[in-house]
PDB file of N, CA and C in Angstrom:
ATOM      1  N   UNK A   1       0.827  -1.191   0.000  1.00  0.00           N
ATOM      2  CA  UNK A   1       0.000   0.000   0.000  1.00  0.00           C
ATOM      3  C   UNK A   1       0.873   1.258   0.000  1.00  0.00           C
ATOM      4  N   UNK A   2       1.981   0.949   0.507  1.00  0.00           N
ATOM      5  CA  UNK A   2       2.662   2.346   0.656  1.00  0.00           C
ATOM      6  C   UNK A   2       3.508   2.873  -0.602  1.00  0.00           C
ATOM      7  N   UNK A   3       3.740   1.735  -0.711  1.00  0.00           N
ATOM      8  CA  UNK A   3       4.604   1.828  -2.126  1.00  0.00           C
ATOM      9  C   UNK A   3       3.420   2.431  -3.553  1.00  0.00           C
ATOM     10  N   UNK A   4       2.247   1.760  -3.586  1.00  0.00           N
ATOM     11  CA  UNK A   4       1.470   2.378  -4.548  1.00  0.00           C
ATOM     12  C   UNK A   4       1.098   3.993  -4.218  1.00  0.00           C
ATOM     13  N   UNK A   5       1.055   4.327  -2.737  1.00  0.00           N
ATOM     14  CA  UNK A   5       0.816   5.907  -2.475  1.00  0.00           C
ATOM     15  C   UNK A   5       2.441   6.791  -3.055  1.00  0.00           C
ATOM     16  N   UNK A   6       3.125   6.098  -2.431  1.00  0.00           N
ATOM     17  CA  UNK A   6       4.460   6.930  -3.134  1.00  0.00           C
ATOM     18  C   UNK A   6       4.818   6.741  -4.725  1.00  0.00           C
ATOM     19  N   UNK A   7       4.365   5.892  -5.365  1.00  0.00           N
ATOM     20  CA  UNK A   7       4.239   6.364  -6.906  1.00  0.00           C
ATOM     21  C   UNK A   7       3.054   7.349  -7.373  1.00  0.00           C
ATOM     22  N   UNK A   8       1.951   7.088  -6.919  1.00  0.00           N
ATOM     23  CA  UNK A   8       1.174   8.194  -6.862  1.00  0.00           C
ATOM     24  C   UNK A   8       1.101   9.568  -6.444  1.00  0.00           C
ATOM     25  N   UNK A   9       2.554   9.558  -5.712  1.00  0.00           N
ATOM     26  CA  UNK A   9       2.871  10.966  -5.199  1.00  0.00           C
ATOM     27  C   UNK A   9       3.473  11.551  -5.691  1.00  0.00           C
ATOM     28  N   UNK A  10       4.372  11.116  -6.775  1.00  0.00           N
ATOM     29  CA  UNK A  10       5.412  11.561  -7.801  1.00  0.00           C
ATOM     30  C   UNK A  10       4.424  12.200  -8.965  1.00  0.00           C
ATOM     31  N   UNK A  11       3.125  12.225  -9.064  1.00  0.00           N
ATOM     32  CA  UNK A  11       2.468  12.460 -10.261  1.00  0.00           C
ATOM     33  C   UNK A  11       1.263  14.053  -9.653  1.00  0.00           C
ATOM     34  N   UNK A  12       1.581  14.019  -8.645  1.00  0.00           N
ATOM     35  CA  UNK A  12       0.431  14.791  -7.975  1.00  0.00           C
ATOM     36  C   UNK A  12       0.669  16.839  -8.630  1.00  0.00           C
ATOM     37  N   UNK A  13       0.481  17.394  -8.642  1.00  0.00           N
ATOM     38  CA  UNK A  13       0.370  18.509  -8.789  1.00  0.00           C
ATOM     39  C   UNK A  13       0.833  19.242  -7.944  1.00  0.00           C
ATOM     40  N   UNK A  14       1.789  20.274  -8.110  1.00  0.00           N
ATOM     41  CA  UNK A  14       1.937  21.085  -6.807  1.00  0.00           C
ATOM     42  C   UNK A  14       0.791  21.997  -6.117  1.00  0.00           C
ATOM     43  N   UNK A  15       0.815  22.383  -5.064  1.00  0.00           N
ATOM     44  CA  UNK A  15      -0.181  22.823  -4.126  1.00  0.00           C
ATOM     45  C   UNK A  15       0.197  24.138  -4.045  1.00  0.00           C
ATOM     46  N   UNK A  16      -1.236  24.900  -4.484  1.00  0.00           N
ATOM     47  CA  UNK A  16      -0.809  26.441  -4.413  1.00  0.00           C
ATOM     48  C   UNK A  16      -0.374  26.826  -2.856  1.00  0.00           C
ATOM     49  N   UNK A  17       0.119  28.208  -2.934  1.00  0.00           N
ATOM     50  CA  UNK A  17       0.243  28.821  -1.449  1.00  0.00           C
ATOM     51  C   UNK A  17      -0.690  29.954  -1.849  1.00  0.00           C
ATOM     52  N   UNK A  18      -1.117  30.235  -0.153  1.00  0.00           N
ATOM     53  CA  UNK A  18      -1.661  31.262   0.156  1.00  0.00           C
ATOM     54  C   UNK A  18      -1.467  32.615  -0.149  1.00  0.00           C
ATOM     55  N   UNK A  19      -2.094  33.250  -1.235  1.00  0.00           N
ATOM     56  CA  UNK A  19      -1.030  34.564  -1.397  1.00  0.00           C
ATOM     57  C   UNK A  19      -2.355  35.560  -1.680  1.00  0.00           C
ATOM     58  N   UNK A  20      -2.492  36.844  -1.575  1.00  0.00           N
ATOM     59  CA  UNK A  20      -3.488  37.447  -1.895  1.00  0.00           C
ATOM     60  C   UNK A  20      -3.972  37.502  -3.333  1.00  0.00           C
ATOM     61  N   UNK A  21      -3.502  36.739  -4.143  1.00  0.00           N
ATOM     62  CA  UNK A  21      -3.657  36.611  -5.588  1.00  0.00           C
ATOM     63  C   UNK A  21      -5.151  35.681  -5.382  1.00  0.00           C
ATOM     64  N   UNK A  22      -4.483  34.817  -4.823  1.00  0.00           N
ATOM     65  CA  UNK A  22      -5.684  33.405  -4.617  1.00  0.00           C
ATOM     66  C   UNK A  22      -7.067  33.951  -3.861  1.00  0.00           C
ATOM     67  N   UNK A  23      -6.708  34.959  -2.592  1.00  0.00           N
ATOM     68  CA  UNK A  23      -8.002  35.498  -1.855  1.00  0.00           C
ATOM     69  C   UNK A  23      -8.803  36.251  -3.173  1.00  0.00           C
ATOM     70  N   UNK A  24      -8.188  37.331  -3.797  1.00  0.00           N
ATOM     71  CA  UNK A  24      -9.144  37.641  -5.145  1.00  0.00           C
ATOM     72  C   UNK A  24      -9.999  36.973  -5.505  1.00  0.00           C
ATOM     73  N   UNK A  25      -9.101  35.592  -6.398  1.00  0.00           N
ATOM     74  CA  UNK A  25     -10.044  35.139  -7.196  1.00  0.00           C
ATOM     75  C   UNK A  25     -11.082  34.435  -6.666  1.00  0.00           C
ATOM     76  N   UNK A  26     -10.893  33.669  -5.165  1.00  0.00           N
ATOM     77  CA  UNK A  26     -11.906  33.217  -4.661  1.00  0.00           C
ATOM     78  C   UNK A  26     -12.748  34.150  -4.059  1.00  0.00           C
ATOM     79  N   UNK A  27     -12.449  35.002  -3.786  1.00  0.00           N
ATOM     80  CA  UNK A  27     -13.459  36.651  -3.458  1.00  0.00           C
ATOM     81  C   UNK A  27     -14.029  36.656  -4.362  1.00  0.00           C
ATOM     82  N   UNK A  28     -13.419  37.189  -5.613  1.00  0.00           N
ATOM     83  CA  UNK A  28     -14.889  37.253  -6.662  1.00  0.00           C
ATOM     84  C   UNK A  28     -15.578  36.375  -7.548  1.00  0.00           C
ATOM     85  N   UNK A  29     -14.979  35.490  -7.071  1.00  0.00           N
ATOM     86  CA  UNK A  29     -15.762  33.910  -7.685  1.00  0.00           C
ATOM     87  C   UNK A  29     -17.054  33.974  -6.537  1.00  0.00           C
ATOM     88  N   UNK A  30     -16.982  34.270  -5.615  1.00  0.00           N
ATOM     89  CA  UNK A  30     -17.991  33.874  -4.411  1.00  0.00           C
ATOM     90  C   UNK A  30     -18.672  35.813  -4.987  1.00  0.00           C
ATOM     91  N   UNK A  31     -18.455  37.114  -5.530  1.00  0.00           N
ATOM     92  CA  UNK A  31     -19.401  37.881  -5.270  1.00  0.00           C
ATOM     93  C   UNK A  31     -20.362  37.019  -6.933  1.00  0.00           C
ATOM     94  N   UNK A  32     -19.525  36.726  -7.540  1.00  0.00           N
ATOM     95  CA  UNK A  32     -20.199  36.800  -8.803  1.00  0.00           C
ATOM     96  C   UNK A  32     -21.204  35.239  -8.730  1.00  0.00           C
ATOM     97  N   UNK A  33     -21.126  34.706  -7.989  1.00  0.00           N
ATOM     98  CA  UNK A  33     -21.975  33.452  -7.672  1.00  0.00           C
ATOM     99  C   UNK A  33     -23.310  33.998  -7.250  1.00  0.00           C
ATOM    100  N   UNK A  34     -22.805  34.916  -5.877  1.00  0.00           N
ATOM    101  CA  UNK A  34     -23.844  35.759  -5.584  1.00  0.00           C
ATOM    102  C   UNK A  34     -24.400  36.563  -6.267  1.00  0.00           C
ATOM    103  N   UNK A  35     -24.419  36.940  -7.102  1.00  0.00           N
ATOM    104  CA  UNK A  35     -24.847  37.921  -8.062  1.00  0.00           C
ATOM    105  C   UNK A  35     -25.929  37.188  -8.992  1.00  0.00           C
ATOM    106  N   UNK A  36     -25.299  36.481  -9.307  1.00  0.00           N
ATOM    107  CA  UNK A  36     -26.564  35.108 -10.065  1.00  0.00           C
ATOM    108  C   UNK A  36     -27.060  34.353  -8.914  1.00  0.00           C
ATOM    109  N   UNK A  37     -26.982  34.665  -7.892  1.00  0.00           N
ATOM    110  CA  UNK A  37     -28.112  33.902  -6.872  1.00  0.00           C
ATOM    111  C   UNK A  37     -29.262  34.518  -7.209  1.00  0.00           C
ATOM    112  N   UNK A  38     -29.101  35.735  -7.448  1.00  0.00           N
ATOM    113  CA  UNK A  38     -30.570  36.716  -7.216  1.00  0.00           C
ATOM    114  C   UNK A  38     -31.588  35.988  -8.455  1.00  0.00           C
ATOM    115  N   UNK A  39     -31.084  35.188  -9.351  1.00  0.00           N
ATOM    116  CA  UNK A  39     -31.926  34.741 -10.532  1.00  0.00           C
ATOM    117  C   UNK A  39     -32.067  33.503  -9.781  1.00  0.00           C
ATOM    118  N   UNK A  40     -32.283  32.824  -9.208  1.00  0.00           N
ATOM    119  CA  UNK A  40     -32.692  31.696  -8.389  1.00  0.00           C
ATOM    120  C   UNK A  40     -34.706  31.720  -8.064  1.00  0.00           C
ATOM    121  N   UNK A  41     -34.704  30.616  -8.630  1.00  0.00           N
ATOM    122  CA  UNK A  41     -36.507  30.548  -8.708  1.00  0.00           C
ATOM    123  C   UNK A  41     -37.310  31.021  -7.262  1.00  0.00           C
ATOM    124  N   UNK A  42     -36.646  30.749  -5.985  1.00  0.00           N
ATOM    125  CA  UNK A  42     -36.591  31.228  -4.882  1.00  0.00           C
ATOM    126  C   UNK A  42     -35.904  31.827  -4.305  1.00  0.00           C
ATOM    127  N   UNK A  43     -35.417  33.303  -4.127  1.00  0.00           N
ATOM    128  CA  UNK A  43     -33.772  33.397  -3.490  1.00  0.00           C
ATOM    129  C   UNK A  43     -34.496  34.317  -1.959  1.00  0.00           C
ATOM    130  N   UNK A  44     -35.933  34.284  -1.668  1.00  0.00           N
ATOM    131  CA  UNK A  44     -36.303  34.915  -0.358  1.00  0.00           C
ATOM    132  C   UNK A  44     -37.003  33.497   0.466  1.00  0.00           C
ATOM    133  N   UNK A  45     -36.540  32.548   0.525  1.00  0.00           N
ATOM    134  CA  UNK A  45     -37.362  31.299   0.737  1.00  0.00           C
ATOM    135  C   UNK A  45     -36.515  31.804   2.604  1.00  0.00           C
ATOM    136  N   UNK A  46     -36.981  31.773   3.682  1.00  0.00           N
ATOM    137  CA  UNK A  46     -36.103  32.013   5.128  1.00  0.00           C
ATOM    138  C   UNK A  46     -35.750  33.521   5.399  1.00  0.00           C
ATOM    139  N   UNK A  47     -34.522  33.223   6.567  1.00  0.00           N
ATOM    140  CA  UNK A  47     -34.838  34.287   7.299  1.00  0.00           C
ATOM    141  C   UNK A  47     -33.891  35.334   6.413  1.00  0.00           C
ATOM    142  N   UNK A  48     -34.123  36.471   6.350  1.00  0.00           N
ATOM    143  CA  UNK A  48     -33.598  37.368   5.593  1.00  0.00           C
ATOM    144  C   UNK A  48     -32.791  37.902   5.873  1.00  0.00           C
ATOM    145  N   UNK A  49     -31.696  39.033   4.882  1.00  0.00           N
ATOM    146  CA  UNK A  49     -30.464  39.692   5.208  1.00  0.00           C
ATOM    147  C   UNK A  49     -30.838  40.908   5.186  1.00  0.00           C
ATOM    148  N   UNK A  50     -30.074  41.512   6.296  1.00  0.00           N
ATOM    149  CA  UNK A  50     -30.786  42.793   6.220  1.00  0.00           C
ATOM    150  C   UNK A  50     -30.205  44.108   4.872  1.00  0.00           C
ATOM    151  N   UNK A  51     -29.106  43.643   4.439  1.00  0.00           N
ATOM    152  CA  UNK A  51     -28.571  44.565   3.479  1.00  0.00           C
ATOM    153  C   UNK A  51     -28.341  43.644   2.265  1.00  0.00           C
ATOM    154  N   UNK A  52     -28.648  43.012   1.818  1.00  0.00           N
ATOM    155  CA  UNK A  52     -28.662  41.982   0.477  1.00  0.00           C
ATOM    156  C   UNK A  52     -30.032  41.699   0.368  1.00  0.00           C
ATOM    157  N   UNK A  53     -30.510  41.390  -1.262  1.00  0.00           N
ATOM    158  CA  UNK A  53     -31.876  40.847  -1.280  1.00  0.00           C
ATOM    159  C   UNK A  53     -31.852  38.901  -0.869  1.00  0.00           C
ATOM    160  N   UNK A  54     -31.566  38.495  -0.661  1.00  0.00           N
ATOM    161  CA  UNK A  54     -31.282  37.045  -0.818  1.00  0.00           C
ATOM    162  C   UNK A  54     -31.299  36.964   0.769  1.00  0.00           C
ATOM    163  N   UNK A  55     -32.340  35.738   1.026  1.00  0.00           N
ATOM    164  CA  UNK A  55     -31.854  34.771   1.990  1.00  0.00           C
ATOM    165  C   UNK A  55     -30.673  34.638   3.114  1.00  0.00           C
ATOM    166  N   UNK A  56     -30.570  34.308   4.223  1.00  0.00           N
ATOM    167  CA  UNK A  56     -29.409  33.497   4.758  1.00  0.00           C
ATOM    168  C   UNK A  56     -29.292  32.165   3.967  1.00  0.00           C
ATOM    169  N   UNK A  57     -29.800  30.872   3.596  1.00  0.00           N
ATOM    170  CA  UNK A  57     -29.602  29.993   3.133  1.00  0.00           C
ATOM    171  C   UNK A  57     -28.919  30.093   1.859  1.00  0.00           C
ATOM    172  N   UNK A  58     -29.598  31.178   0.569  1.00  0.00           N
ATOM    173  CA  UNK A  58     -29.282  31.759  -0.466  1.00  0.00           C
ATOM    174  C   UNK A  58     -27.516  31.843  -0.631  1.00  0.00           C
ATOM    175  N   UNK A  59     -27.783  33.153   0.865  1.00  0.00           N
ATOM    176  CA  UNK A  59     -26.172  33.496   0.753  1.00  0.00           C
ATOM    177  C   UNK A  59     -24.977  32.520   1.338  1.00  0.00           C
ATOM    178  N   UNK A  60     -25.287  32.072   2.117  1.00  0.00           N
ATOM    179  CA  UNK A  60     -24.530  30.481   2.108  1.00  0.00           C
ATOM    180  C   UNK A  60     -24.188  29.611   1.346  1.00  0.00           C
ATOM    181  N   UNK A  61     -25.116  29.069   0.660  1.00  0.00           N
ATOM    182  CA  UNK A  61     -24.876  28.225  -0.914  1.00  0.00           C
ATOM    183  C   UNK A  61     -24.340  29.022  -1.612  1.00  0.00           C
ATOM    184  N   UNK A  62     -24.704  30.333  -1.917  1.00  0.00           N
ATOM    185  CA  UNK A  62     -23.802  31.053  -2.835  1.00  0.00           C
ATOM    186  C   UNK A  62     -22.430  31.137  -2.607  1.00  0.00           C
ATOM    187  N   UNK A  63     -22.213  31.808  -1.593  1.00  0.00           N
ATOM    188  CA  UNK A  63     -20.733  31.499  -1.157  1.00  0.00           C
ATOM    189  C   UNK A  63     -19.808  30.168  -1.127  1.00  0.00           C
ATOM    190  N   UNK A  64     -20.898  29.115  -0.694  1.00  0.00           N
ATOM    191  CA  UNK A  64     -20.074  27.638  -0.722  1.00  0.00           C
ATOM    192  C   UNK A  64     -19.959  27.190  -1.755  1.00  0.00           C
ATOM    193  N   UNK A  65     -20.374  27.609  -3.164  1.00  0.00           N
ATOM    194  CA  UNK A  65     -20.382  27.363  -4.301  1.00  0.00           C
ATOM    195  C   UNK A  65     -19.407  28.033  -5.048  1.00  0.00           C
ATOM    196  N   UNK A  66     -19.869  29.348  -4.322  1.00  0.00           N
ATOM    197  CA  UNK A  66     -18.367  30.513  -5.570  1.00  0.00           C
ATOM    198  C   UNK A  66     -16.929  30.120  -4.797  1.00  0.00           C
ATOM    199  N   UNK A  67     -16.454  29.523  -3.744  1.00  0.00           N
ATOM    200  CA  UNK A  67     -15.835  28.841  -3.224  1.00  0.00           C
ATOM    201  C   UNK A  67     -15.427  27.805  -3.593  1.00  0.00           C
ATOM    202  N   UNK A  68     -16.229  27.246  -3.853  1.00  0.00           N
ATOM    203  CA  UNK A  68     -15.539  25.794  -5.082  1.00  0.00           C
ATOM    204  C   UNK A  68     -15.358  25.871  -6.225  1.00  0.00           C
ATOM    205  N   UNK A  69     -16.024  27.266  -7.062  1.00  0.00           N
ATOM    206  CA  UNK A  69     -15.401  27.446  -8.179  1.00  0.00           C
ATOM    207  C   UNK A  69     -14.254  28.164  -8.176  1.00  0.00           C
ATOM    208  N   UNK A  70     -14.064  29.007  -6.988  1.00  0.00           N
ATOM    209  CA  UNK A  70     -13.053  29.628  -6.695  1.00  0.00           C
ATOM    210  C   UNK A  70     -11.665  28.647  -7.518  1.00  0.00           C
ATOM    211  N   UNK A  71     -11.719  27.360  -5.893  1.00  0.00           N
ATOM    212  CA  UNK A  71     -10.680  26.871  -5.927  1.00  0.00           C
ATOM    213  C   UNK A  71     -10.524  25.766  -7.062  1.00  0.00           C
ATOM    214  N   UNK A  72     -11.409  26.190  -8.075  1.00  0.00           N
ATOM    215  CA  UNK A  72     -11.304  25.055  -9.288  1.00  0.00           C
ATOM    216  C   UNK A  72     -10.476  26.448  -9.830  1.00  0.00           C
ATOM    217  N   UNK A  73     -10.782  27.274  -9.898  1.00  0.00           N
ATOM    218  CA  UNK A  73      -9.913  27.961 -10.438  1.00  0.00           C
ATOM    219  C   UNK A  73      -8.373  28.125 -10.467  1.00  0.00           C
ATOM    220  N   UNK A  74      -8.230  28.338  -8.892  1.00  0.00           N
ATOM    221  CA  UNK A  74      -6.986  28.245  -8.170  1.00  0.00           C
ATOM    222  C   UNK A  74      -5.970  27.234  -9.249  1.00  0.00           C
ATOM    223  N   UNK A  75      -6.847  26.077  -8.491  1.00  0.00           N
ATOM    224  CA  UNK A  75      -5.966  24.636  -9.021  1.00  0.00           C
ATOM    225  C   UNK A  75      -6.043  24.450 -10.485  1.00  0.00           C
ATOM    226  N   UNK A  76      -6.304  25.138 -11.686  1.00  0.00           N
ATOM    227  CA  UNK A  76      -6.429  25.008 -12.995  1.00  0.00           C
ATOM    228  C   UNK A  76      -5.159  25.656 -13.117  1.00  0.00           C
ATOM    229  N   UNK A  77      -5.146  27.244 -12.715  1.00  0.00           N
ATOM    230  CA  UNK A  77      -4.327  27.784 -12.569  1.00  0.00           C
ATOM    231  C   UNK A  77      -2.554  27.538 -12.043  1.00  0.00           C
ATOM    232  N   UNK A  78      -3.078  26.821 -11.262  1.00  0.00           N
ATOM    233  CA  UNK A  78      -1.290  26.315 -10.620  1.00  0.00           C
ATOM    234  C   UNK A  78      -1.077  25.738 -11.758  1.00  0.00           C
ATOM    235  N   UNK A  79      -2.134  24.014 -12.072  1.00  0.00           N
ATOM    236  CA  UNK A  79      -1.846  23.659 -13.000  1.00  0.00           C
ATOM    237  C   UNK A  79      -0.937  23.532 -14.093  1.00  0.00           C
ATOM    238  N   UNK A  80      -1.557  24.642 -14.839  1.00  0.00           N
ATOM    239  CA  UNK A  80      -0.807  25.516 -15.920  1.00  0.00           C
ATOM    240  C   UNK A  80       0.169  26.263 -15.773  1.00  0.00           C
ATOM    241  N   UNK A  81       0.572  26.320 -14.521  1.00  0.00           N
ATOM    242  CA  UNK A  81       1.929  27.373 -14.468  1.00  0.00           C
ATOM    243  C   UNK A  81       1.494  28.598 -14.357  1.00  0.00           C
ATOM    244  N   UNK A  82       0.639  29.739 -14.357  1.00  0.00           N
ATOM    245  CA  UNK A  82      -0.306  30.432 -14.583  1.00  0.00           C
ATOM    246  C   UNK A  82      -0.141  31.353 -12.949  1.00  0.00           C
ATOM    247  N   UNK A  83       0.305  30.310 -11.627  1.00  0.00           N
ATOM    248  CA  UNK A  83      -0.545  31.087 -10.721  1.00  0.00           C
ATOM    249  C   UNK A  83       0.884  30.508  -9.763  1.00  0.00           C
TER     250      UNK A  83
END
């Protein structure tokens, strides 16, 4: 088993670091998620925000979503040399 994890480790991708480059893009991956929340067939379904039109639930999924596209981004980016 160990031996198949350490050939598999030789192939892995490097791992971005933390740098304010990366907070950006996952910042505005998460406003622009939110931004198309508001087209959501329900986006007032619960308890409400007092300075956004959308939901607490709304703005949660939105965020946990522009968050994972965030870091699909991120990691495309290292990827490629790019970031």
């Amino acid at each position: 088993m160990l031996s198949t994890l350490l050939a598999v480790a030789a192939s892995v991708p490097p791992t971005p670091v933390w740098s304010p480059t990366v907070a950006i893009i996952i910042s505005i991956s998460s406003i622009v998620v939110l931004l198309f929340s508001t087209k959501i067939e329900k986006p007032q379904v619960g308890p409400k925000l007092p300075v956004l039109p959308v939901s607490i639930p709304t703005f949660i999924g939105a965020m946990a979503l522009g968050h994972v596209i965030g870091i699909g981004i991120v990691l495309g980016l290292t990827n490629i040399g790019r970031l």
